[in-house]
C-alpha atoms as a PDB file:
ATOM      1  CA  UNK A   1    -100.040   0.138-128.625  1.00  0.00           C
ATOM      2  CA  UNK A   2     -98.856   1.828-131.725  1.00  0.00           C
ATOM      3  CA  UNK A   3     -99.251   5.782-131.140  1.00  0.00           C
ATOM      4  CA  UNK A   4    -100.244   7.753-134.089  1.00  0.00           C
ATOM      5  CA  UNK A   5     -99.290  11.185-135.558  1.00  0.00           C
ATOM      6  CA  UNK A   6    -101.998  12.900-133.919  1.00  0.00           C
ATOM      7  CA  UNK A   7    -100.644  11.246-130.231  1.00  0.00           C
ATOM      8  CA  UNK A   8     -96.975  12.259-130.885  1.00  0.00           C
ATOM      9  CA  UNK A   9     -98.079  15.921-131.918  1.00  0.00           C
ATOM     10  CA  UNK A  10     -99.827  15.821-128.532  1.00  0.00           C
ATOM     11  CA  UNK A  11     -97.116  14.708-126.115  1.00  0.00           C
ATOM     12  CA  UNK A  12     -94.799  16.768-128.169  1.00  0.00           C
ATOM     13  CA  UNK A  13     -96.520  19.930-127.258  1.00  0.00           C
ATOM     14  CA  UNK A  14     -97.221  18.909-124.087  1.00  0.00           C
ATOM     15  CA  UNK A  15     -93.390  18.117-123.524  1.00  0.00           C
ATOM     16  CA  UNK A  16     -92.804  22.022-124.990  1.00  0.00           C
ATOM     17  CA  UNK A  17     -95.177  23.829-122.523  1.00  0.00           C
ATOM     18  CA  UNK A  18     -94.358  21.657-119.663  1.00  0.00           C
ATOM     19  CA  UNK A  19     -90.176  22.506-120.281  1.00  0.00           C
ATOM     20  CA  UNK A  20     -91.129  26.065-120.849  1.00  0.00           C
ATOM     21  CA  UNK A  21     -93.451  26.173-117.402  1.00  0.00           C
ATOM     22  CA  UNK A  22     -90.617  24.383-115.667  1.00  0.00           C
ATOM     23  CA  UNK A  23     -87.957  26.714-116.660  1.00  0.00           C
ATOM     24  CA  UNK A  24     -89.800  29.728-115.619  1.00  0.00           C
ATOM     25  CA  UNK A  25     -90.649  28.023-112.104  1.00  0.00           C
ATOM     26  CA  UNK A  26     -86.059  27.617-111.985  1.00  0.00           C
ATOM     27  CA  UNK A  27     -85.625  31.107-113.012  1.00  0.00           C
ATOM     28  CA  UNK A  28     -88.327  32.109-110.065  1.00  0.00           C
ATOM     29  CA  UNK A  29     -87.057  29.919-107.547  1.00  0.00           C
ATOM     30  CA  UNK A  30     -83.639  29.759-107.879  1.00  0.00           C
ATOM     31  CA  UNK A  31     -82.081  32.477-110.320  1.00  0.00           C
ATOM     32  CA  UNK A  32     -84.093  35.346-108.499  1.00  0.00           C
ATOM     33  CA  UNK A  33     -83.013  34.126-104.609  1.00  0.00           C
ATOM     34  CA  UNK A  34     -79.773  33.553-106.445  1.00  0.00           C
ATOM     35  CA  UNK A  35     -79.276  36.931-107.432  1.00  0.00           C
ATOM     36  CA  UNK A  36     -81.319  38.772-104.930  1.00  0.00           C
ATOM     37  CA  UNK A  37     -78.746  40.782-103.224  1.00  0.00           C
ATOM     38  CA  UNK A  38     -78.080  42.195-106.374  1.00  0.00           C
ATOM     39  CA  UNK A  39     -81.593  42.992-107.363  1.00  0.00           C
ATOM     40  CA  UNK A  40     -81.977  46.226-105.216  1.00  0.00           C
ATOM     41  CA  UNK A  41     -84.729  48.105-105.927  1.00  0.00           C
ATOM     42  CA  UNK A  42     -88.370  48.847-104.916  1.00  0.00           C
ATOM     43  CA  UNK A  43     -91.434  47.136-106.208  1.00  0.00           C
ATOM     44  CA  UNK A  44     -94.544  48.177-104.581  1.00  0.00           C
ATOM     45  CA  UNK A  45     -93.130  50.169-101.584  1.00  0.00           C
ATOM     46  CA  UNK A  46     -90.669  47.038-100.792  1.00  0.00           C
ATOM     47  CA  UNK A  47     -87.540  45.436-101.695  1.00  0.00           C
ATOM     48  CA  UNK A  48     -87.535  43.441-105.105  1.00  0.00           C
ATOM     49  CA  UNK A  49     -86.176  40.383-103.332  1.00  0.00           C
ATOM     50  CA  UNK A  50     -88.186  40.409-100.224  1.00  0.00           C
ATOM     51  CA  UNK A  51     -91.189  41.020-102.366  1.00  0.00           C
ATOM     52  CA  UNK A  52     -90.445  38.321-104.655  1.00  0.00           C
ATOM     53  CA  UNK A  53     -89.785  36.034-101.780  1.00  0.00           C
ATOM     54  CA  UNK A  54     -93.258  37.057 -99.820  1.00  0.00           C
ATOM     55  CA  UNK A  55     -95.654  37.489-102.553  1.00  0.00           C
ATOM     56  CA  UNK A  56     -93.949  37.330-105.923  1.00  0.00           C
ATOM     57  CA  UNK A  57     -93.550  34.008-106.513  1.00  0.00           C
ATOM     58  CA  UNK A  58     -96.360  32.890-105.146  1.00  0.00           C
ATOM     59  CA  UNK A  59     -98.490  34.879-107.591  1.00  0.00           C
ATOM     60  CA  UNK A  60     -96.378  33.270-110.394  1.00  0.00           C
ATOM     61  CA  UNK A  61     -96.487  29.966-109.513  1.00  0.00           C
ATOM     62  CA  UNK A  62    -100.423  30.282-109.502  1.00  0.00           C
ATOM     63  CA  UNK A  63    -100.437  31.485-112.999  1.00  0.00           C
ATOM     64  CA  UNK A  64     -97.937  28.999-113.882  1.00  0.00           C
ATOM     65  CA  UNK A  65    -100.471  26.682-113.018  1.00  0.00           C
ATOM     66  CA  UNK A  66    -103.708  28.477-114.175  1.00  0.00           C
ATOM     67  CA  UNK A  67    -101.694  28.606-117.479  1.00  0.00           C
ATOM     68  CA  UNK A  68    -101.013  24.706-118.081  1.00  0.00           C
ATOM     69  CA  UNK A  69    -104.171  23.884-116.614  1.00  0.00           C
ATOM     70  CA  UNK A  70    -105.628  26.245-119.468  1.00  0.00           C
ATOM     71  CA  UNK A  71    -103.909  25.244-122.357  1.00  0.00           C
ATOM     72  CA  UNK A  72    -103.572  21.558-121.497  1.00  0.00           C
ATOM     73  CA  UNK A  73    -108.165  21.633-121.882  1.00  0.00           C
ATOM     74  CA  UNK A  74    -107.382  23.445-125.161  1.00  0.00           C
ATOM     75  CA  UNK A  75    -104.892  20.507-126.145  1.00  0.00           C
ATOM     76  CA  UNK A  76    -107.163  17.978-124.955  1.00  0.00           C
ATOM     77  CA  UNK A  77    -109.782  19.348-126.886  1.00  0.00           C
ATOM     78  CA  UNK A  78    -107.677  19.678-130.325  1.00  0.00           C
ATOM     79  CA  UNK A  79    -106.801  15.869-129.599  1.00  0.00           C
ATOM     80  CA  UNK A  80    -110.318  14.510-129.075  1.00  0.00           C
ATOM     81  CA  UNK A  81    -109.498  12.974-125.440  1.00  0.00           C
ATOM     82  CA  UNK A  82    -111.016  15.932-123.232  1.00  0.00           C
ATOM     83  CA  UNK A  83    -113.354  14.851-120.018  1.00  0.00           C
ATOM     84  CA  UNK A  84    -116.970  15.740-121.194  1.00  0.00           C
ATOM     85  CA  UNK A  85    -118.810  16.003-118.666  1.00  0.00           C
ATOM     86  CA  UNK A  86    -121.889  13.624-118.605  1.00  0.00           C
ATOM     87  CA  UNK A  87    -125.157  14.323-117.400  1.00  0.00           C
END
């Protein structure tokens, strides 16, 4: 199957957003339990760290999804291959 310009603009954003989303999960996951010792300071009546580790993350990784789940319908619309529903 021979994919046309309107396919590769489509995987090509997708590909963007979905490197984008994945680097921010890294940098939430890892870079911030990384460093955490060093980030010292309150947020919210707690510790940075502990609250990132409790709550913080948890909150981004939900918009991090609510976010691609989002634009992905918008994309899907643009390229003509969104689920209608049927009736």
């Amino acid at each position: 199957m021979q994919l046309t310009e309107k396919h590769r603009v489509y995987w090509q954003k997708n590909l963007r957003i979905t490197s984008i989303l994945l680097m921010i999960w890294f940098i939430v996951t890892f870079v911030v339990g990384f460093y955490a010792r060093e980030l010292d300071f309150n947020f919210f009546g707690w510790p940075f760290s502990f609250w990132m580790g409790a709550q913080g993350s948890l909150v981004v990784y939900c918009l991090i999804i609510w976010f691609y789940a989002s634009y992905m319908n918008k994309l899907d619309e643009e390229a003509g291959v969104n689920e209608e529903e049927e009736e």
